[in-house]
Protein backbone atom coordinates (compact mmCIF):
# COMPACT_ATOMS: atom_id res chain seq x y z
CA UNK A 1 26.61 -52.43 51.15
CA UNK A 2 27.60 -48.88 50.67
CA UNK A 3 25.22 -46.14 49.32
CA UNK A 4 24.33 -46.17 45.24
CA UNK A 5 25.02 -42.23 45.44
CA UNK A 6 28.24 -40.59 44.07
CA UNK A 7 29.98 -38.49 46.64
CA UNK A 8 32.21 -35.20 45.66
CA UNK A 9 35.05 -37.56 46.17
CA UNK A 10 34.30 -39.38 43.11
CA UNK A 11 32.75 -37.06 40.55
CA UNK A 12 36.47 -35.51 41.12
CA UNK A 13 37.89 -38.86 40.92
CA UNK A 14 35.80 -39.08 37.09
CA UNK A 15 36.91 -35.58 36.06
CA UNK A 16 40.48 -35.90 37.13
CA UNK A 17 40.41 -39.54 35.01
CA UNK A 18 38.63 -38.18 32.34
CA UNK A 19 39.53 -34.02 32.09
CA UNK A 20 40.74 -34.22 28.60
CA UNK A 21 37.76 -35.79 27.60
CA UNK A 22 35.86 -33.10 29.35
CA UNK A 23 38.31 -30.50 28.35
CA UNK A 24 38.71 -31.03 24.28
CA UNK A 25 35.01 -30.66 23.58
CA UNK A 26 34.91 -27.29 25.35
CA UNK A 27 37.75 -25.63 23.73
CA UNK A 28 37.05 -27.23 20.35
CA UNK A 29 33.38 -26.32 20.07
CA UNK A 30 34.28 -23.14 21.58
CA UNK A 31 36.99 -22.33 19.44
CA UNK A 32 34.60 -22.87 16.50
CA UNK A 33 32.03 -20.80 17.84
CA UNK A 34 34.65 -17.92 18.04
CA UNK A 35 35.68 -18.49 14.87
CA UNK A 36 32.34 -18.66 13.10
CA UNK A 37 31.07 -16.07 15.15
CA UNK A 38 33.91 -13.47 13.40
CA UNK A 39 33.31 -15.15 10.06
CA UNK A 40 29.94 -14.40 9.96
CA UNK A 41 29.12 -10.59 7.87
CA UNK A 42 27.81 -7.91 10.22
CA UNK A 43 24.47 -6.93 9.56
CA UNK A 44 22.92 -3.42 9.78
CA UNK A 45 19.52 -2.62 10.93
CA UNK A 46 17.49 0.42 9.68
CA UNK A 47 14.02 1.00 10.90
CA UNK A 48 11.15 3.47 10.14
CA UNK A 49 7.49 3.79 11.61
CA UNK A 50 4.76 4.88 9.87
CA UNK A 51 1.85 6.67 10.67
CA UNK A 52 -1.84 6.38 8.73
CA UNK A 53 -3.90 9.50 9.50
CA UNK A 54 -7.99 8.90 9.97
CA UNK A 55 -9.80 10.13 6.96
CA UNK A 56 -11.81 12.45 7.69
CA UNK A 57 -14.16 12.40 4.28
CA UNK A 58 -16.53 8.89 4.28
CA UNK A 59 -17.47 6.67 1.54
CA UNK A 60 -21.25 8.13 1.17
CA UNK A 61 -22.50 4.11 0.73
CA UNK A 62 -21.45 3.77 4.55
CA UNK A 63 -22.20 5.65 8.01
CA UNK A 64 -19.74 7.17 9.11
CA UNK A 65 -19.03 4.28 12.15
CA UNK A 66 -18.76 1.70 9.40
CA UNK A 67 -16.35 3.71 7.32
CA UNK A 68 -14.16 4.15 9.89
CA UNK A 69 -13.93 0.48 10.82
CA UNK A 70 -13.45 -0.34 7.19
CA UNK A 71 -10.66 2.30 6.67
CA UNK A 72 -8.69 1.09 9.15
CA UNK A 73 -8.65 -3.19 8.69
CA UNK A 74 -8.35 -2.48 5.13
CA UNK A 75 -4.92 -0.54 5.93
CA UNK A 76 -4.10 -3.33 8.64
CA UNK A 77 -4.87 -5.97 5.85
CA UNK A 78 -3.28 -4.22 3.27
CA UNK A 79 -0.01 -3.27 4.81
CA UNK A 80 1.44 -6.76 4.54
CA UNK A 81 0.50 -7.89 1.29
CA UNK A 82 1.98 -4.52 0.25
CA UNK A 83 5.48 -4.64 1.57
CA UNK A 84 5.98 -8.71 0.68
CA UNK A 85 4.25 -8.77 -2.50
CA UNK A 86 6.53 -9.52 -5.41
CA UNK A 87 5.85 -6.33 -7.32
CA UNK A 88 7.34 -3.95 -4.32
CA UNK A 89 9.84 -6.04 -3.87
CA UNK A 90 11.03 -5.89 -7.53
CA UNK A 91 11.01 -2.57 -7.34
CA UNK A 92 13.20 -2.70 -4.52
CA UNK A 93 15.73 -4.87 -6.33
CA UNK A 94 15.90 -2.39 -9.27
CA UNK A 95 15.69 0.95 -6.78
CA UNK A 96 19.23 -0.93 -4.91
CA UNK A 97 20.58 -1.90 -7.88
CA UNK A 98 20.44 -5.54 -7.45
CA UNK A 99 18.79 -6.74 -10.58
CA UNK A 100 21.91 -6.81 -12.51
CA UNK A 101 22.83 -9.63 -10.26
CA UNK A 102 20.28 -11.91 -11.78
CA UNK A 103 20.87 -13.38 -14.74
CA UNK A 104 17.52 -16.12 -15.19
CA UNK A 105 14.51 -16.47 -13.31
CA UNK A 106 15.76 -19.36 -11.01
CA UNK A 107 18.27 -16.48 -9.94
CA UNK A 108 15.58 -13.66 -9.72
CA UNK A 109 13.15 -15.87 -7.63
CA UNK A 110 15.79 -16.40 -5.55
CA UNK A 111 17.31 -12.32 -5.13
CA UNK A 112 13.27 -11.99 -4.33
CA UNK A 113 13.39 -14.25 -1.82
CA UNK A 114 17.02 -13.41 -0.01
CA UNK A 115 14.84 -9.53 -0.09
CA UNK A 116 11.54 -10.84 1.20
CA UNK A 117 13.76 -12.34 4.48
CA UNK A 118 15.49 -9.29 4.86
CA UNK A 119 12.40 -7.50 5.63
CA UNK A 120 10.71 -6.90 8.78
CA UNK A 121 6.92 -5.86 9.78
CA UNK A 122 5.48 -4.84 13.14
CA UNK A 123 2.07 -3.20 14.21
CA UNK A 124 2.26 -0.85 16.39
CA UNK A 125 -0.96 0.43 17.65
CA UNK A 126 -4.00 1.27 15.66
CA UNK A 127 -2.60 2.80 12.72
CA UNK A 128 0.72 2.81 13.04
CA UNK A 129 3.48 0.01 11.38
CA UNK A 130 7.34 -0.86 12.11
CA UNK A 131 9.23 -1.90 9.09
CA UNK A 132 12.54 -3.05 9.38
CA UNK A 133 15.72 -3.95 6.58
CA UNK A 134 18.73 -5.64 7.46
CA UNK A 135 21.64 -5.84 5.25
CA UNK A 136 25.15 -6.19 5.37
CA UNK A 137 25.59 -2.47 4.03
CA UNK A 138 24.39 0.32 6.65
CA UNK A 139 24.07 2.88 3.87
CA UNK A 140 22.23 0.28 1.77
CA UNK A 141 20.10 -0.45 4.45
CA UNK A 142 19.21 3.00 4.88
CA UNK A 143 17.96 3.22 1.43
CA UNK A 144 15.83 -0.26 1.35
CA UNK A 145 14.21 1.12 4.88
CA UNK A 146 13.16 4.52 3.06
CA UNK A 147 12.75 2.95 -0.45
CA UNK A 148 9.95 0.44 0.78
CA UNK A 149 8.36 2.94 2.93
CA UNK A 150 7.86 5.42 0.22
CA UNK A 151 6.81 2.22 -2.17
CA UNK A 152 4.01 1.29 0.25
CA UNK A 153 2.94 4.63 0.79
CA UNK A 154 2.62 5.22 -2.85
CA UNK A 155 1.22 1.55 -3.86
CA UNK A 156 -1.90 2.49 -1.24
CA UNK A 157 -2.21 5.82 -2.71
CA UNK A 158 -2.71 4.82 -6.26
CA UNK A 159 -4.85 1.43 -4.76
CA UNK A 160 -7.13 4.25 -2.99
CA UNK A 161 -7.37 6.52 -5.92
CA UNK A 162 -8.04 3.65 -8.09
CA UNK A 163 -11.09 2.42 -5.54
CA UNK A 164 -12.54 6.17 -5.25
CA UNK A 165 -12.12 6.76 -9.10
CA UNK A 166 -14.57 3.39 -9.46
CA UNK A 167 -16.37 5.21 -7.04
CA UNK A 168 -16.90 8.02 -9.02
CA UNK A 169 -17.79 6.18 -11.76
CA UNK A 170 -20.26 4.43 -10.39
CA UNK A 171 -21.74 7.23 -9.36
CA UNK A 172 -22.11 9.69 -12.36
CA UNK A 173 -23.19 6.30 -14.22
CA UNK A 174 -26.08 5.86 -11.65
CA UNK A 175 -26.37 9.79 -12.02
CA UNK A 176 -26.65 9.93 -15.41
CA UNK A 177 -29.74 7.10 -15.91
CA UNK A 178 -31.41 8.48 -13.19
CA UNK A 179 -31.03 11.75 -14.62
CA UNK A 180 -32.33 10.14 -18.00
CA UNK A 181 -35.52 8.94 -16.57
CA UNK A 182 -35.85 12.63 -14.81
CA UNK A 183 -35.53 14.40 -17.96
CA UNK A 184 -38.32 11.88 -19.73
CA UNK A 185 -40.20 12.60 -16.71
CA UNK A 186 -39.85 16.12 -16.97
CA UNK A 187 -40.50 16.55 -20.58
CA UNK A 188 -43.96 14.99 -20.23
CA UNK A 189 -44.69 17.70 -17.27
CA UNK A 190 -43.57 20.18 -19.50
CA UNK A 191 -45.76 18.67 -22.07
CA UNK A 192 -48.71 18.32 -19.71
CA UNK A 193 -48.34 22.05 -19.20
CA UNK A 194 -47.97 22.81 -22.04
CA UNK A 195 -50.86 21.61 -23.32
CA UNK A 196 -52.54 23.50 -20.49
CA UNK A 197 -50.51 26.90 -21.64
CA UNK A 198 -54.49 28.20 -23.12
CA UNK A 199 -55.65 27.61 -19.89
CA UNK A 200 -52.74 29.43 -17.54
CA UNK A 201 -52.88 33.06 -16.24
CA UNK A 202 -50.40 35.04 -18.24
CA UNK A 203 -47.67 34.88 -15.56
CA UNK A 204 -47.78 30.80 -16.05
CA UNK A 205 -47.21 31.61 -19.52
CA UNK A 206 -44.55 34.18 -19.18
CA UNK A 207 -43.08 31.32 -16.90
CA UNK A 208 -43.18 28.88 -18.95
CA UNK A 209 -41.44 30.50 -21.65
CA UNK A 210 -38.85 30.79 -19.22
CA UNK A 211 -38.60 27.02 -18.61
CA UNK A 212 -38.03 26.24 -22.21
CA UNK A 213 -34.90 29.35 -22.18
CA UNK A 214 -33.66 27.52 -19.14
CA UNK A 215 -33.65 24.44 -20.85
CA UNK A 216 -31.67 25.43 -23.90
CA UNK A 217 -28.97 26.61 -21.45
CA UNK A 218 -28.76 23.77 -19.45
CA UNK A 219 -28.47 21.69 -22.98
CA UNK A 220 -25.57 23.64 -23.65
CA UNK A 221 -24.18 23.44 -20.66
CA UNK A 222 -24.73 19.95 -20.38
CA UNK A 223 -22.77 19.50 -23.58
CA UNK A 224 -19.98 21.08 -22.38
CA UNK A 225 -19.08 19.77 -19.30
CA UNK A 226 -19.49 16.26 -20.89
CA UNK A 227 -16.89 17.12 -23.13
CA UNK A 228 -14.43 18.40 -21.24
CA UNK A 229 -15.06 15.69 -18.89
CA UNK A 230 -13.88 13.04 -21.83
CA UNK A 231 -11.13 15.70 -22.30
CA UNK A 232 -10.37 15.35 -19.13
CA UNK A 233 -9.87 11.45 -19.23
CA UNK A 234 -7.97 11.68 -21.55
CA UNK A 235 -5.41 13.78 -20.30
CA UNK A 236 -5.34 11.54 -17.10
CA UNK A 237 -3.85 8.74 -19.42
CA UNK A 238 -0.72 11.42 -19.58
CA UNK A 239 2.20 11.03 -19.08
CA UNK A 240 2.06 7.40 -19.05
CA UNK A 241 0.66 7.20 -22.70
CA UNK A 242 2.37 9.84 -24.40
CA UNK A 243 5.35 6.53 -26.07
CA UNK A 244 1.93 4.62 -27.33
CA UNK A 245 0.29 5.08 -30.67
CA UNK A 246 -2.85 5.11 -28.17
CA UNK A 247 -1.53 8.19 -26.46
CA UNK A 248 -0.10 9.80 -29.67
CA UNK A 249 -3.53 9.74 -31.75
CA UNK A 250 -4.98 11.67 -27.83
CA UNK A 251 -2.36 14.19 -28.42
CA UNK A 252 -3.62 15.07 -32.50
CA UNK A 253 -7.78 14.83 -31.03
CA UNK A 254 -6.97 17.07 -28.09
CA UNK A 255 -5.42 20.23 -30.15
CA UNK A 256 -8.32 19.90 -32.05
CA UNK A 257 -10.85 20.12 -28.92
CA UNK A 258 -12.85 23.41 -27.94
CA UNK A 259 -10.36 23.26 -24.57
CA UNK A 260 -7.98 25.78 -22.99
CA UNK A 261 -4.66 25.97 -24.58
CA UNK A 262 -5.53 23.28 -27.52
CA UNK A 263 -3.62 26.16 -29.99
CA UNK A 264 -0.49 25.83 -27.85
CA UNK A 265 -0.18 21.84 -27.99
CA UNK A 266 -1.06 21.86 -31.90
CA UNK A 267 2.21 23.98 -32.36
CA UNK A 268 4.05 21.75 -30.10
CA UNK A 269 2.39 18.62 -31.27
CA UNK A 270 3.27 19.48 -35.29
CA UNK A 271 7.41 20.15 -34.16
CA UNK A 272 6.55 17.13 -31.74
CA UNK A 273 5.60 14.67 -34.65
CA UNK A 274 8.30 16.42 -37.45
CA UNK A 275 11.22 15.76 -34.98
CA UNK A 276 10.15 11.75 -34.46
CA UNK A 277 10.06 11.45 -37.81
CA UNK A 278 13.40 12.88 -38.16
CA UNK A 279 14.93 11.70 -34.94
CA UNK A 280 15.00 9.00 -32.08
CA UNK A 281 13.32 9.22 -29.10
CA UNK A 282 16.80 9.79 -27.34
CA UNK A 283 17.12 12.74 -29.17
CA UNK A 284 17.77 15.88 -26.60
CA UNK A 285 15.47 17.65 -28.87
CA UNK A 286 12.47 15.22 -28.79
CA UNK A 287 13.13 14.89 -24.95
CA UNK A 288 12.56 18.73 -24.70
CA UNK A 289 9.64 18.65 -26.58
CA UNK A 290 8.09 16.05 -24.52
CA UNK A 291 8.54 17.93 -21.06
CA UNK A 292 7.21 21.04 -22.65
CA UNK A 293 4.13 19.03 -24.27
CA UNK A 294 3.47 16.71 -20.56
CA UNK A 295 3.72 20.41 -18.73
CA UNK A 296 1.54 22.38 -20.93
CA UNK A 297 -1.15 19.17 -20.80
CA UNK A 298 -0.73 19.53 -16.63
CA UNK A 299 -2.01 22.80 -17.03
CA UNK A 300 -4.46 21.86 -19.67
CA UNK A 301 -5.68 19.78 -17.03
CA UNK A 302 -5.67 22.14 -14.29
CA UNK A 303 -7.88 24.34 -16.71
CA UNK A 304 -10.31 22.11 -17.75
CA UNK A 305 -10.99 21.00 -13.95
CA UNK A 306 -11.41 24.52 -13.17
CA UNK A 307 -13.82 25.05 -16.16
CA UNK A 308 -15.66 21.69 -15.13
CA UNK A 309 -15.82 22.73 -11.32
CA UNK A 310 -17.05 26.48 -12.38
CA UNK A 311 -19.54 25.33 -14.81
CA UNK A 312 -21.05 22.31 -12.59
CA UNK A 313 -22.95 24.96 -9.82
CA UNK A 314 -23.93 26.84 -12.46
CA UNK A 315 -25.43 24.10 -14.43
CA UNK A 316 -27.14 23.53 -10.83
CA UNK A 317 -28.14 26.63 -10.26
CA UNK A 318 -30.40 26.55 -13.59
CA UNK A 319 -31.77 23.06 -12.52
CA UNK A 320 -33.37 24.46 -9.43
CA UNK A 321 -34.36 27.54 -11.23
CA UNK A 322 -35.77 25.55 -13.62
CA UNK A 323 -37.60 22.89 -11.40
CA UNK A 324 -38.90 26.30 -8.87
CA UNK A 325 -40.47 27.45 -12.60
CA UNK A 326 -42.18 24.35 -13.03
CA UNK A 327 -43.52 23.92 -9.34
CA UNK A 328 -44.89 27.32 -10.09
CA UNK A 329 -46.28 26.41 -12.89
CA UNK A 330 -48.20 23.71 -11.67
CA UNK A 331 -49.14 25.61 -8.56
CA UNK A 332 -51.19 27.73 -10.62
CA UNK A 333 -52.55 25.49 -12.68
CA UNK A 334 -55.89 25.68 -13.40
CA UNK A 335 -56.39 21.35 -13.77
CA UNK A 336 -54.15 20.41 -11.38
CA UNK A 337 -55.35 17.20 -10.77
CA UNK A 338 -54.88 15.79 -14.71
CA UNK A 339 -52.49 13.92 -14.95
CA UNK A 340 -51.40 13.51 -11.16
CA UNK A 341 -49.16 10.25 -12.10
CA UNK A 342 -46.56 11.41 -14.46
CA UNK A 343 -46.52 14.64 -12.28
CA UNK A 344 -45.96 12.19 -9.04
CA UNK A 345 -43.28 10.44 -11.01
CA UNK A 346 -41.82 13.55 -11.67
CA UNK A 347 -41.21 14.44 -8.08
CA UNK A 348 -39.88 10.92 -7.13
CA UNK A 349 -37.47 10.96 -9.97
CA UNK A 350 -36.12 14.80 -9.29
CA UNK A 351 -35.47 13.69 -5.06
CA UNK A 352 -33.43 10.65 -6.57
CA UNK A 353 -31.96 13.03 -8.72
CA UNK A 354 -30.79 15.87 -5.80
CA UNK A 355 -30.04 12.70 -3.69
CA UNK A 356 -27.67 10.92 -6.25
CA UNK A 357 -25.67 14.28 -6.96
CA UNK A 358 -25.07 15.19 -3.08
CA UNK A 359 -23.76 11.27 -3.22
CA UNK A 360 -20.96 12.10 -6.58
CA UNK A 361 -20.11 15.34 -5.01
CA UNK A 362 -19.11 13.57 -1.63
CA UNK A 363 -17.23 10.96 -3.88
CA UNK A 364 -15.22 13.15 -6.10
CA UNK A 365 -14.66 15.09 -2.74
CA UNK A 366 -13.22 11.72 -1.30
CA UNK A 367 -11.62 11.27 -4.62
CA UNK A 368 -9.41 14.56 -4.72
CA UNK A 369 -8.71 14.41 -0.72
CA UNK A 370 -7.09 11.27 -1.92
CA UNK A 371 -5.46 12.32 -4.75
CA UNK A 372 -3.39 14.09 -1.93
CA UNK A 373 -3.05 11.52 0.07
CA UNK A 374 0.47 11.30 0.83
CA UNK A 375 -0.52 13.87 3.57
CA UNK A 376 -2.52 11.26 5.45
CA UNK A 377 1.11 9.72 6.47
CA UNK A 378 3.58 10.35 8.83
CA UNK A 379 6.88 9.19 8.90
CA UNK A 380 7.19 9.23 12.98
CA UNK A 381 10.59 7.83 12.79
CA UNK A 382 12.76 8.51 9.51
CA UNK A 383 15.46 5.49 8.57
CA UNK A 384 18.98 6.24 9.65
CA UNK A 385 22.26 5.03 8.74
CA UNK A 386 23.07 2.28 11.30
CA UNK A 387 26.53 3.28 13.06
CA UNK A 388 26.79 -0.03 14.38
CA UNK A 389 25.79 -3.29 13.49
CA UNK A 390 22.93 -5.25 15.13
CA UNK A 391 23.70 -8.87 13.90
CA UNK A 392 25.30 -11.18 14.59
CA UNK A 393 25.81 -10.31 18.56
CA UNK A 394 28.88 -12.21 19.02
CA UNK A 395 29.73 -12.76 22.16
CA UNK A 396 26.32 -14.59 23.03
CA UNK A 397 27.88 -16.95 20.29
CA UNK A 398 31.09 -17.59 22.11
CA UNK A 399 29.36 -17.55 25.26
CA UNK A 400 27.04 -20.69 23.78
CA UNK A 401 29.14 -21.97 21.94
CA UNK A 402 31.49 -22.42 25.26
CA UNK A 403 28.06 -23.68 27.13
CA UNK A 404 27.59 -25.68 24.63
CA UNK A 405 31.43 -27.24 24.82
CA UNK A 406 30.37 -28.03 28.28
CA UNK A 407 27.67 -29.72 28.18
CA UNK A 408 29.28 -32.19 25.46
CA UNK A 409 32.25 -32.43 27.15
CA UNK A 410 30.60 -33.38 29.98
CA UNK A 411 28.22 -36.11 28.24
CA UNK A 412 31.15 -37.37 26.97
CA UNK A 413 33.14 -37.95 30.33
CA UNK A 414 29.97 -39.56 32.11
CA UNK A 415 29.60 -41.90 29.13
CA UNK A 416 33.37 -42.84 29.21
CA UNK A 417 33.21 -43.88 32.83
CA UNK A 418 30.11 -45.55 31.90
CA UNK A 419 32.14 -47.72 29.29
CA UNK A 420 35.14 -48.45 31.65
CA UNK A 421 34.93 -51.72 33.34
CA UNK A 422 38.47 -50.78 35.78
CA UNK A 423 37.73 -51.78 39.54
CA UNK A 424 38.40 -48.67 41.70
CA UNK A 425 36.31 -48.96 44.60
CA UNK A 426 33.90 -51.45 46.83
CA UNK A 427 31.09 -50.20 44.94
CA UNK A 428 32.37 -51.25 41.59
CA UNK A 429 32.33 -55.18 42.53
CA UNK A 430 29.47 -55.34 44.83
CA UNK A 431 27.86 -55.47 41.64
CA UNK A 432 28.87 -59.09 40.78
CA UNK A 433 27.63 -60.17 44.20
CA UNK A 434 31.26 -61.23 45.39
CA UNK A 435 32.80 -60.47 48.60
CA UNK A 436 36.05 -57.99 49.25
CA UNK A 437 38.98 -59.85 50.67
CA UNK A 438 41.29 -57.39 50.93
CA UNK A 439 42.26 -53.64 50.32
CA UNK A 440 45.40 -53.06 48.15
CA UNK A 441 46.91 -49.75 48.98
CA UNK A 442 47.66 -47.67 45.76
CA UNK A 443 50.98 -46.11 48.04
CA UNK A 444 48.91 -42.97 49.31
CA UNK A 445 48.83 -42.97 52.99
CA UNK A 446 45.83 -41.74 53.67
CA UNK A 447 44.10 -45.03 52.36
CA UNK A 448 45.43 -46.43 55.93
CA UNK A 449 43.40 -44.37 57.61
């Protein structure tokens, strides 16, 4: 019985019997993958990287160690839900011009979608991210690449201004009660030493008319920075709030305020409020108005931060002179000793006090470093304007889509010959268990040899 394995002989035999089998798969499913493959829309590739600078300034809750960690998985973790969240992407769609497109929200969820798969992230290193936009427009392309980048960049800003404004607010809240509780404390040493004024040399006295001076300035003082302080919250809502009735009553209470330039916005204010009642809002007039009203509250701003950051050592300044008085004072007391636990009290609560306003100063310090804090990114590699596009890579189509051809072609020749029942040689009877009686020559001479 002859050998179960196929010579060369015979897999030539099979592809000579069965080439256009073999054959019509491979061109076919070849020809279709050179046709799809120039059917298919190019697609441009624009990339940029992005680099997130250490901060330098620490949240004053953490050590420095731990603020560093923090600051940098809250970027890592933040970068992502960023760039894919539906908000950025939105204002993608409307930045390209795409929205129009949309007509209901089934078609809106969907132009989200087609965006969100368009869009490519990558970490690279420690602080540094890849994003990527592909689209069948280079120039378009381009634009989403820089457009998203400057979106993110932006979004984390105002999330990081928003976080150290809380910040801040915790803080002067936390400053202000203990600062409560110091003053109580205070005016029962005061009090206390007061009712020991009889008793005091005459420079105790002479002191101690100094506290009470020092007081009424730091009263006033106090007053004042608190109010320009809600002055100054109020002009933060601008220019958002200036098209709300909100914003519009700020605008009448702040040209009434005791704050630089309130006579300038009352005359703008009163032609401000005569046009709208004469006019649209899409009046050139009004428009004018409003510019000149949002710049001069910029530098109403500018001026009351300067008058809040000019009066704020000062009011300080007459703190310490005014807690050196009364450590003085009760240094050269005569009964020293009365009244030891409201004095005691009075020490705890003015450390707390020092403590808590060396903690606001290093959060509004953190708060205005952020406030610029476009600075802490680099744009290591700007998007450009793909000459040349990166998808789809044709000729590894044609190239599979011929291996491919192949393959089937050649599946479907073996399972031919697997189907075909023709006697062609010994092998294909032997089989049935029968016996050859004879060799029929097919007219080829070399089968009598």
């Amino acid at each position: 019985m002859r050998s179960a394995q196929f010579t060369f002989r015979e897999f030539a035999g099979i592809f000579r019997r069965r080439k256009k089998i073999f054959i019509l798969p491979t061109i076919l499913i070849a020809a279709l993958a050179g046709i799809g493959a120039y059917m298919l829309p190019s697609k441009f590739e624009s990339s940029t990287t992005i680099l997130l600078q250490r901060e330098e300034i620490v949240n004053p809750l953490l050590s420095y160690a731990e603020a560093m960690s923090m600051a940098t998985e809250d970027r890592l973790q933040t970068f992502n839900e960023i760039i894919y969240s539906r908000t950025t992407i939105q204002r993608l769609i409307d930045s390209l011009g795409l929205g129009t497109k949309a007509k209901n929200e089934d078609q809106r969820q969907a132009l989200v979608d087609a965006i969100t798969h368009n869009i490519t992230t990558e970490r690279r290193g420690g602080d540094s991210f890849r994003l990527t936009y592909v689209d069948t427009d280079p120039v378009r392309a381009q634009k989403a690449a820089a457009a998203i980048s400057n979106l993110f960049i932006s979004t984390l800003i105002s999330v990081k201004g928003m976080k150290n404004e809380f910040t801040v607010q915790f803080f002067e809240k936390k400053l202000e009660d203990i600062r409560q509780k110091f003053e109580e404390s205070q005016k029962q040493v005061v009090s206390i030493l007061g009712q020991r004024l009889s008793t005091m040399p005459t420079e105790s006295r002479m002191a101690y008319s100094q506290v009470e001076d020092v007081e009424r300035q730091i009263a006033s003082l106090d007053l004042k920075i608190k109010n320009y302080q809600q002055q100054l919250d109020v002009l933060k809502t601008f220019p958002y709030a200036i098209h709300t009735e909100d914003g519009k009553q700020s605008l009448f209470d702040l040209q009434r305020q005791d704050i630089p330039f309130a006579s300038d916005l009352r005359l703008l204010v009163t032609k401000y409020d005569d046009d709208l009642h004469r006019y649209t809002p899409q009046y050139p007039e009004v428009g004018k108005l409003e510019t000149q009203i949002l710049d001069l509250l910029q530098r109403m701003r500018n001026a009351v931060e300067q008058e809040i950051d000019q009066d704020r050592p000062q009011l300080m300044e007459l703190e310490k002179k005014r807690s050196d008085l009364l450590e003085n004072i009760k240094q050269s007391s005569l009964s020293e000793k009365a009244n030891e636990d409201k004095e005691s009290d009075y020490g705890i609560y003015q450390k707390m006090y020092d403590e808590m306003k060396v903690k606001l100063e290093q959060a509004k310090t953190e708060r205005d470093l952020e406030s610029r804090g476009a600075n802490q990114f680099v744009v290591l590699d700007p998007p450009l304007v793909p000459s040349h596009p990166t998808k789809p890579n044709r000729m590894m189509i044609i190239i599979g889509g011929l291996c491919l051809g192949l393959f089937v072609g050649f599946l479907s020749a073996i399972f031919k010959e697997m189907l075909d029942t023709t006697i062609r040689a010994p092998r294909d009877i032997e089989v049935f268990q029968k016996p050859v009686i004879a060799f029929i020559t097919d007219g080829n001479e070399e089968s009598f040899n």
